[in-house]
Protein backbone atom coordinates (compact mmCIF):
# COMPACT_ATOMS: atom_id res chain seq x y z
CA UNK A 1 0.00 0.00 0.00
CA UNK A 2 1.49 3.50 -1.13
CA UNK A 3 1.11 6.66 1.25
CA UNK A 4 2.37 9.66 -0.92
CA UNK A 5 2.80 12.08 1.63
CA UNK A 6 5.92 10.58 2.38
CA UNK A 7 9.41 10.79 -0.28
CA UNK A 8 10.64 7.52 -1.55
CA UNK A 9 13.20 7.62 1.39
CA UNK A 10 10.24 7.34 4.07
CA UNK A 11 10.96 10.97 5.22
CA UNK A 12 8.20 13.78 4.74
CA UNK A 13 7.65 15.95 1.51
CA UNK A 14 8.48 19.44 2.29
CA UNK A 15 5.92 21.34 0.86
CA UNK A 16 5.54 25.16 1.85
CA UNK A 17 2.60 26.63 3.27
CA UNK A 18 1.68 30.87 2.45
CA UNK A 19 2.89 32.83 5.35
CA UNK A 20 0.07 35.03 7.45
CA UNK A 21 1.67 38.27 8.97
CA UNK A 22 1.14 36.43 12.36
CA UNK A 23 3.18 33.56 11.75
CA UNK A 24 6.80 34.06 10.46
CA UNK A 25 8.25 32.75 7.65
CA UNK A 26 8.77 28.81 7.68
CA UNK A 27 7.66 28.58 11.75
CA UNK A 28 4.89 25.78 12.56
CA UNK A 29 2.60 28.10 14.74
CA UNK A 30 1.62 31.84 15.19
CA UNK A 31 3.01 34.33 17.34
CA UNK A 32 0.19 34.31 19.77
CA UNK A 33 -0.13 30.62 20.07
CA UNK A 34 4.15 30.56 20.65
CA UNK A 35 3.25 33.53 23.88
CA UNK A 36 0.67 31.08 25.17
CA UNK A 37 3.29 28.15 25.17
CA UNK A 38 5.78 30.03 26.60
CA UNK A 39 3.10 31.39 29.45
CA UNK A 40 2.70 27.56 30.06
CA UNK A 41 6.67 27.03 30.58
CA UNK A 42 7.65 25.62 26.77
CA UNK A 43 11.07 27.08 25.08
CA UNK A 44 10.30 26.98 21.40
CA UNK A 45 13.22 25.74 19.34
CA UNK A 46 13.75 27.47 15.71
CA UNK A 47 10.90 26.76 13.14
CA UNK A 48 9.19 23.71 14.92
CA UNK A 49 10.96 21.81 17.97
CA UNK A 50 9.86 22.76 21.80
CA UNK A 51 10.91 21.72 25.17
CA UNK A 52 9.36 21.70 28.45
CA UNK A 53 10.54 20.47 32.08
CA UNK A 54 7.90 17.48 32.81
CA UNK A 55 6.76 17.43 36.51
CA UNK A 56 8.61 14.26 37.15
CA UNK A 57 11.59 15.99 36.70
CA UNK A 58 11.03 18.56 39.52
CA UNK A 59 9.79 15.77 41.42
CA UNK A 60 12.99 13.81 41.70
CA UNK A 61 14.94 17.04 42.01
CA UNK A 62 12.79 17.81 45.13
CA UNK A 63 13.46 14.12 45.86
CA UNK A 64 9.78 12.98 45.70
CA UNK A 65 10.47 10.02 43.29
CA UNK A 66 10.46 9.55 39.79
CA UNK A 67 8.30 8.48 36.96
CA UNK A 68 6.91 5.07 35.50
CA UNK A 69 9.75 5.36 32.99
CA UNK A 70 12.11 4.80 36.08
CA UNK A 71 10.32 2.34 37.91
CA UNK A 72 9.85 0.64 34.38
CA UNK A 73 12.83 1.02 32.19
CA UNK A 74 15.13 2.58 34.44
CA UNK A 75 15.14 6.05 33.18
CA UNK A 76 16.36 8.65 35.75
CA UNK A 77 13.58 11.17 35.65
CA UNK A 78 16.00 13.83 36.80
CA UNK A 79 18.19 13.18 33.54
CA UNK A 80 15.50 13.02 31.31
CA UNK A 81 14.46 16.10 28.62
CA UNK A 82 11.05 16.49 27.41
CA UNK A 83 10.89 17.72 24.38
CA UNK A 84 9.68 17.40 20.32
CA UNK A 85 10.60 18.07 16.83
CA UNK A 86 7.31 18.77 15.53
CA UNK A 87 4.76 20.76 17.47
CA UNK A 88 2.10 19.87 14.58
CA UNK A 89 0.22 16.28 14.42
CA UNK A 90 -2.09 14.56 11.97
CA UNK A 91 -4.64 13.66 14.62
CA UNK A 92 -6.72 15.76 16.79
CA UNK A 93 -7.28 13.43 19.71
CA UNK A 94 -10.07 13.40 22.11
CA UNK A 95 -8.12 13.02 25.07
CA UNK A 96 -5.12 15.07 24.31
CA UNK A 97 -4.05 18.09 26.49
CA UNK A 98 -3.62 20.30 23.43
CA UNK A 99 -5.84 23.39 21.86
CA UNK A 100 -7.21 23.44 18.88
CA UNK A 101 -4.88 26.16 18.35
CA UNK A 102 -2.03 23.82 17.92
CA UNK A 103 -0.85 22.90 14.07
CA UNK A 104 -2.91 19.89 12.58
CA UNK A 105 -1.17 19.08 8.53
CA UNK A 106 -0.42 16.18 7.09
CA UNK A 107 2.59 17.02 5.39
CA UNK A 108 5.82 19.03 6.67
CA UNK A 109 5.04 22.68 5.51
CA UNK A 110 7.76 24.42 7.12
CA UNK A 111 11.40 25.07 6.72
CA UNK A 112 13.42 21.84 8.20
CA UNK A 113 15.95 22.94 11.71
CA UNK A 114 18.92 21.00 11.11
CA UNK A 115 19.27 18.36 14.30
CA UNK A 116 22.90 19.89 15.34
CA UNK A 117 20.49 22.84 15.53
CA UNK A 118 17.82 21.49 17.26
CA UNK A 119 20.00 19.02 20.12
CA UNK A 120 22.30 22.08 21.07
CA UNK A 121 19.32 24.49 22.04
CA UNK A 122 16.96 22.15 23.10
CA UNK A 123 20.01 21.03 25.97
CA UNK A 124 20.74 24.50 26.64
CA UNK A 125 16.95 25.49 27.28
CA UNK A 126 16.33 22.52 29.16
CA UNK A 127 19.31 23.77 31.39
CA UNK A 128 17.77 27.19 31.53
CA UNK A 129 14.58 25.75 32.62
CA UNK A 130 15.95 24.01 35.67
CA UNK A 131 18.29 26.60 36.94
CA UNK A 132 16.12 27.20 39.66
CA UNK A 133 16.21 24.38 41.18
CA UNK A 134 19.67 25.37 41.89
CA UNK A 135 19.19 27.29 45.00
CA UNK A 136 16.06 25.50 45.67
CA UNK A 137 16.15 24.42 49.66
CA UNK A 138 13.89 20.78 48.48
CA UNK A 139 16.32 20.17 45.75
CA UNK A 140 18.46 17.27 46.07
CA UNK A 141 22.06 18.73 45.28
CA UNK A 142 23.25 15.30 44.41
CA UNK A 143 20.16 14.94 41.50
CA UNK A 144 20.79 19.00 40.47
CA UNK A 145 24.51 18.37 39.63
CA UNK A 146 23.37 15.05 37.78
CA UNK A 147 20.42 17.04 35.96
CA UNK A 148 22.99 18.68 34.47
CA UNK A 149 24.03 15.62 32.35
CA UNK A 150 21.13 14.83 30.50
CA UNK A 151 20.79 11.31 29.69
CA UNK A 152 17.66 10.79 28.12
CA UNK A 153 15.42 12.15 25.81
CA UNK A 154 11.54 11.68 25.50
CA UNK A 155 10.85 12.56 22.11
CA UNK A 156 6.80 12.81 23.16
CA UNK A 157 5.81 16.35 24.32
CA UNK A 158 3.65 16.55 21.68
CA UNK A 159 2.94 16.56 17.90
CA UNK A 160 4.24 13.90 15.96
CA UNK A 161 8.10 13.42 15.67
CA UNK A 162 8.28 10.96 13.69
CA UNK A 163 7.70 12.97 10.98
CA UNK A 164 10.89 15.47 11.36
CA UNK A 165 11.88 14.69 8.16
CA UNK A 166 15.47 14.42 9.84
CA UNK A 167 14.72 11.93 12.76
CA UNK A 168 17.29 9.33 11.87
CA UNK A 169 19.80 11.95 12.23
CA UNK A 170 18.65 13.60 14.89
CA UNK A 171 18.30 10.49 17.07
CA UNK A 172 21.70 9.03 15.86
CA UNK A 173 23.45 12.44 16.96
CA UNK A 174 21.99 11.96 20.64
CA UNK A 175 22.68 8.64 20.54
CA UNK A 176 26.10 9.76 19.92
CA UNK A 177 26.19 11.94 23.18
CA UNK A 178 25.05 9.09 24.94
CA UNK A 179 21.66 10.90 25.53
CA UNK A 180 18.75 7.38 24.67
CA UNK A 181 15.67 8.12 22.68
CA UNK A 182 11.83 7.23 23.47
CA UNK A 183 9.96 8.18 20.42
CA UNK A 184 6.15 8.06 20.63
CA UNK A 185 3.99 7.77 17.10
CA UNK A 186 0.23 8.42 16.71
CA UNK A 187 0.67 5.29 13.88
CA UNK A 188 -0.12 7.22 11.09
CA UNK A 189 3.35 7.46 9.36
CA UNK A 190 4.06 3.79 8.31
CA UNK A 191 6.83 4.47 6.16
CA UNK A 192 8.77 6.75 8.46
CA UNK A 193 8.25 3.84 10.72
CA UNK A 194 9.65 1.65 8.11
CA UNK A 195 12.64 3.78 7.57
CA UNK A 196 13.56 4.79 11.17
CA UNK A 197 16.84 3.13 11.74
CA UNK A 198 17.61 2.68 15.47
CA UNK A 199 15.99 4.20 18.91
CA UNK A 200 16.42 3.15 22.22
CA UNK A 201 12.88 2.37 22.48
CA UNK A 202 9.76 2.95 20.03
CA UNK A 203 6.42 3.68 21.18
CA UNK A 204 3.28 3.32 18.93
CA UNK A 205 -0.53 4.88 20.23
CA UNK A 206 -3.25 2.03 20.35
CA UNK A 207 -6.10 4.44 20.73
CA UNK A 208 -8.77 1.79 19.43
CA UNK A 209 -9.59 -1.31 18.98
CA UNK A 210 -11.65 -0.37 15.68
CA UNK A 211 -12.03 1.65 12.85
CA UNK A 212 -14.84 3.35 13.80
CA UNK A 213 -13.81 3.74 17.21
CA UNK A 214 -10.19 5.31 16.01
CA UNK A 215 -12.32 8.08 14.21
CA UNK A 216 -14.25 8.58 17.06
CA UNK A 217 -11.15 8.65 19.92
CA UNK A 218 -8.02 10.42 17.49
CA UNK A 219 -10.45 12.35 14.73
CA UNK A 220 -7.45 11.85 12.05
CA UNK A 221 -7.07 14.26 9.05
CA UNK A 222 -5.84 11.27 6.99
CA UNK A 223 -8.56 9.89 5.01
CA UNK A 224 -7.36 6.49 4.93
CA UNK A 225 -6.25 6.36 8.66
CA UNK A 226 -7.28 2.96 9.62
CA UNK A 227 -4.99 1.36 6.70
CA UNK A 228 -1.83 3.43 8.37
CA UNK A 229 -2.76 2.33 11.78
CA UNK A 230 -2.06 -0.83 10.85
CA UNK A 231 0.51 -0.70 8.45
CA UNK A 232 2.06 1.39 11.58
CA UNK A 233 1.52 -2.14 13.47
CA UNK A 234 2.64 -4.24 10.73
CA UNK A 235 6.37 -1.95 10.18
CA UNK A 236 6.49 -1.98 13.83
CA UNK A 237 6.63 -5.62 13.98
CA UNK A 238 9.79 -5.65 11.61
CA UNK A 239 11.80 -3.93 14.35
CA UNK A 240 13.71 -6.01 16.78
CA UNK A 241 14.73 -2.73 18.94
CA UNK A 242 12.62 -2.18 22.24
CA UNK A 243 8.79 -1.54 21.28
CA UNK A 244 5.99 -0.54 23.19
CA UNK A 245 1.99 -0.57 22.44
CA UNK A 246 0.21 2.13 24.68
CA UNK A 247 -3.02 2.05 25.47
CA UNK A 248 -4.44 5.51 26.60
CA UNK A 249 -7.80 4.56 28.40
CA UNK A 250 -10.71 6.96 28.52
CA UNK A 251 -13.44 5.39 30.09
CA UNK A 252 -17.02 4.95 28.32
CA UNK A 253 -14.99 5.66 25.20
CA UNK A 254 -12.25 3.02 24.59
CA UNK A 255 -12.11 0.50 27.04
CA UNK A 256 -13.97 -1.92 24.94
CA UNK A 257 -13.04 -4.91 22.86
CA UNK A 258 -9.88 -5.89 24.56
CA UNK A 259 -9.45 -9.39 22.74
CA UNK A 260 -9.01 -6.69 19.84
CA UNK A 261 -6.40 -4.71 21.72
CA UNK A 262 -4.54 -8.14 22.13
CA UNK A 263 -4.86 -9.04 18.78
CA UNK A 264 -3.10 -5.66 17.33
CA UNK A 265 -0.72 -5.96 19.90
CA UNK A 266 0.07 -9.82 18.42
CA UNK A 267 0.30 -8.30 15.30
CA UNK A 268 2.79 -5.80 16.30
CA UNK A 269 5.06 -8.17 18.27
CA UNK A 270 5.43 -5.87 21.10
CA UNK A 271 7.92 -5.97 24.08
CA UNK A 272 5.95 -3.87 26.75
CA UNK A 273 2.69 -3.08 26.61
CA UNK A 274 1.15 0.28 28.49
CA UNK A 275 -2.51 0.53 29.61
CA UNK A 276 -2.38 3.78 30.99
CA UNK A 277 -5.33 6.07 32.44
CA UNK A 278 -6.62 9.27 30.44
CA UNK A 279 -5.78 12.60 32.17
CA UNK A 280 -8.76 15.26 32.22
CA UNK A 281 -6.08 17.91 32.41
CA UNK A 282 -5.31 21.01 29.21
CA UNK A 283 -8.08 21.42 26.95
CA UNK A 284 -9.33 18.28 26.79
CA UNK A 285 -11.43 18.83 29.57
CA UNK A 286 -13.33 21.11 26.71
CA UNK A 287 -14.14 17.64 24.98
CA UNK A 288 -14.07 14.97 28.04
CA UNK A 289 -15.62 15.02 31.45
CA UNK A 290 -14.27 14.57 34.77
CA UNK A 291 -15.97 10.82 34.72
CA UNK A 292 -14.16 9.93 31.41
CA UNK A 293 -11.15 9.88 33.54
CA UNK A 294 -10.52 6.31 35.00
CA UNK A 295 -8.61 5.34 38.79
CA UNK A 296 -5.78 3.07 38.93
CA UNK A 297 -8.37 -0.02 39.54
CA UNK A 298 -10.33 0.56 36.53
CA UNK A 299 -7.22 1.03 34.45
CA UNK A 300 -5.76 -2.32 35.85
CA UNK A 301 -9.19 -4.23 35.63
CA UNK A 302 -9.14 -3.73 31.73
CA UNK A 303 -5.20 -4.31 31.42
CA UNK A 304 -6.03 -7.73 32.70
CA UNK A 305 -8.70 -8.37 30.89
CA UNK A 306 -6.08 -7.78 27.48
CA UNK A 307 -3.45 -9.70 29.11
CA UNK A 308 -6.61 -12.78 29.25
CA UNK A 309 -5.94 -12.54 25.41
CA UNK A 310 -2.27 -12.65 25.40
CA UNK A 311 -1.21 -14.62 28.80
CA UNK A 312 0.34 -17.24 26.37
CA UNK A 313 2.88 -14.76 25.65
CA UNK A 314 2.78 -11.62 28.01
CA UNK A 315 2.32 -11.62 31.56
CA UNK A 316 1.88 -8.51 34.27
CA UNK A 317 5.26 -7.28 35.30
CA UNK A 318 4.36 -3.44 37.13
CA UNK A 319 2.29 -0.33 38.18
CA UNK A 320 3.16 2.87 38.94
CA UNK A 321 -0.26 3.66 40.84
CA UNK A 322 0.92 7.80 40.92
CA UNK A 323 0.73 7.51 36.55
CA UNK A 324 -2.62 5.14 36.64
CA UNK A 325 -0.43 3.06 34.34
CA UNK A 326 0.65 -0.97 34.55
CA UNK A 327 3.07 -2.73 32.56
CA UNK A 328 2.95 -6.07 30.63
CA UNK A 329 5.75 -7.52 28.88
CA UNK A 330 7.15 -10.90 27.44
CA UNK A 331 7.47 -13.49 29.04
CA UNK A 332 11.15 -13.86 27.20
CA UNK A 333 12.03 -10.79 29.20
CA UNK A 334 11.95 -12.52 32.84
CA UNK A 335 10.44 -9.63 34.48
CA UNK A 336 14.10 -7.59 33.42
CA UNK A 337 12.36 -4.88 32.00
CA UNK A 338 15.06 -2.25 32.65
CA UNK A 339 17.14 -0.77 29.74
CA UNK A 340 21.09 -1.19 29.58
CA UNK A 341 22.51 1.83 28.71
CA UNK A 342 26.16 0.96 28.39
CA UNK A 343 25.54 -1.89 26.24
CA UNK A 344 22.60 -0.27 24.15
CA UNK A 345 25.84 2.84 23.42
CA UNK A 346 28.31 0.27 23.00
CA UNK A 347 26.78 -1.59 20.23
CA UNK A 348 25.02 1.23 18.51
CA UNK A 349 27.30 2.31 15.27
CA UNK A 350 26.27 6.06 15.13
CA UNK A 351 28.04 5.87 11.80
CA UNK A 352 26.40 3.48 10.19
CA UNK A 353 23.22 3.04 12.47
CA UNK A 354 22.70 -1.08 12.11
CA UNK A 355 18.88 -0.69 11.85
CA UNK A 356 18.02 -3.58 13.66
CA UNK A 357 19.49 -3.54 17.15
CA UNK A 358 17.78 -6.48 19.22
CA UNK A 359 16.44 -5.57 22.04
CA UNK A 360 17.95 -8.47 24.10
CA UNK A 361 20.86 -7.21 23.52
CA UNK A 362 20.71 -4.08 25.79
CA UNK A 363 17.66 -5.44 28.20
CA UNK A 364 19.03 -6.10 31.94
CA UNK A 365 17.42 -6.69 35.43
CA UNK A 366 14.80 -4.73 36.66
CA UNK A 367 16.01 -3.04 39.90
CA UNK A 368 14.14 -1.84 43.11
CA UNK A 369 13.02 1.61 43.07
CA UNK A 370 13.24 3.56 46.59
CA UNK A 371 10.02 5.39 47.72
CA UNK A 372 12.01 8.69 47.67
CA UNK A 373 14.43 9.51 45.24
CA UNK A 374 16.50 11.33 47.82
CA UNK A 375 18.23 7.14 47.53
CA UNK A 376 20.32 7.03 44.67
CA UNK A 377 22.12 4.25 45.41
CA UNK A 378 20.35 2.10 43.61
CA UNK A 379 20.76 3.89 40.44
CA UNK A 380 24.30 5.62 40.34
């Protein structure tokens, strides 16, 4: 199946938009819309990146404990930049924090920020942003000096990065600086997925268990959405690097059908697998109501009831009760769901990026996480 947005080398076609006197030349949003962002703590980066300090951050400066990521995968949440490469997306989900004031396209229309670019001022904002915390009496001093080391990037603040047209580079470069990648896709860009060479770990949104009910849930601009959702799936599959399905719950909307949930998740041979509660926080509390968002039972109850369609396989390995998220994984993986960062560095070839890193290879024992992150000895 052919998607023509996309060049024949599986990046996006570059195809300029006509400038508005608000909006200046080649940037993905407005000047208002960038003054609102930056009221609400972003740094905009060039033409379309952004960063933003995620709470977890400040909580494991304060030494209040980390994220799922850490209790999951081992990320340091203190290490860890938020950030994207495209503030504009192809869907305009239900559940998603974001305005309708954000940029919605289904092609890159802007000028392309060249990742050198992009890494160096995305590091030095990030650095800006936590300066504070400097002389902050609740700040850990040991996890402010490491903060300044960044050692992880989560390319999922929003938009769609995958469709950078540059995001091979730009995740071999961090790579490179020994900063790992999480990229999150919305699954409508098969053929970037297709082409993306190596990240430390690849998440793809399972928003629905249908057609009709993806409509409903991420109200896509692409016409044929349901045949990239699953050609999404289907690429995904192909990748032996870390993968993860999430499942964003919103309750009364798409926490049906979970033998269906398992069966896409089959199909795209995930590692981990994410059922994660809906947040009624940003402006999607214009669109959802208070009830839509689920408790940490609810979310579990419904995990299990997928994992009833894929115990064969998968089995429950976590929670992180604070996130309303659980984790399932493969069975193959022991329960050692953490990430090794040494070896994933070691046998990445920035160079000549091998494509198909397994994700064996840099997989290693899932350690205890303290209660307060003020105890770093069990991640130094």
């Amino acid at each position: 199946m052919s998607f023509p947005i996309l060049s024949p080398n599986g990046v996006m076609e570059v195809q300029k938009k006509p400038q508005t006197s608000t909006t200046p030349q080649g940037d993905q949003v407005p000047l208002k819309y960038k003054e609102e962002l930056e009221h609400q703590h972003y740094r905009i980066i060039g033409h379309h990146s952004a960063v933003k300090v995620c709470g977890w951050t400040k909580n494991m400066l304060r030494g209040e404990g980390g994220c799922y990521k850490f209790k999951f995968y081992g990320i340091r949440s203190h290490q860890c930049m938020q950030m994207t490469v495209n503030l504009s997306c192809a869907n305009r989900c239900t559940f998603c924090w974001r305005g309708y004031k954000a940029p919605v396209s289904r092609e890159w229309n802007w000028e392309v920020d060249e990742p050198d670019f992009i890494i160096e001022e995305s590091l030095r904002m990030h650095a800006q942003l936590l300066q504070g915390f400097g002389g902050n009496p609740y700040t850990s001093k040991a996890a402010y000096e490491q903060s300044k080391r960044v050692g992880h990037v989560a390319l999922s603040l929003t938009g769609e990065p995958i469709a950078y047209p540059k995001i091979n580079e730009l995740c071999q470069k961090f790579h490179s600086k020994r900063i790992s990648t999480f990229l999150v896709t919305n699954a409508q860009y098969p053929e970037a997925i297709e082409n993306l060479h190596t990240v430390t770990q690849l998440y793809l949104s399972l928003d629905a268990p249908n057609k009709e009910l993806l409509k409903k849930v991420d109200v896509p601009l692409f016409n044929d959405y349901w045949e990239r959702y699953m050609q999404s799936i289907e690429n995904a599959s192909k990748k032996r690097f870390r993968k993860t399905a999430r499942l964003t719950l919103v309750k009364g909307l798409n926490d049906v059908e979970p033998e269906k949930y398992a069966a896409l998740i089959q199909k795209g041979d995930f590692d981990f697998v994410e059922v994660k509660g809906y947040m009624h926080v940003g402006e999607s509390r214009q669109r959802l109501s208070r009830e839509a968002m689920p408790d940490f039972a609810y979310v579990k109850a419904f995990g299990l009831r997928v994992l009833d369609h894929l115990k064969d396989e998968y089995e429950f390995v976590s929670e992180h009760v604070p996130s309303d998220v659980i984790l399932l994984a493969k069975k193959k993986y022991n329960k050692k769901t953490w990430i090794d960062f040494e070896q994933f560095f070691e046998r990445m070839n920035v160079e000549n990026p091998p494509g198909n890193l397994d994700a064996m290879d840099y997989s290693t024992a899932t350690k205890p996480v303290p209660e307060s992150a003020k105890d770093f000895g069990v991640v130094q």
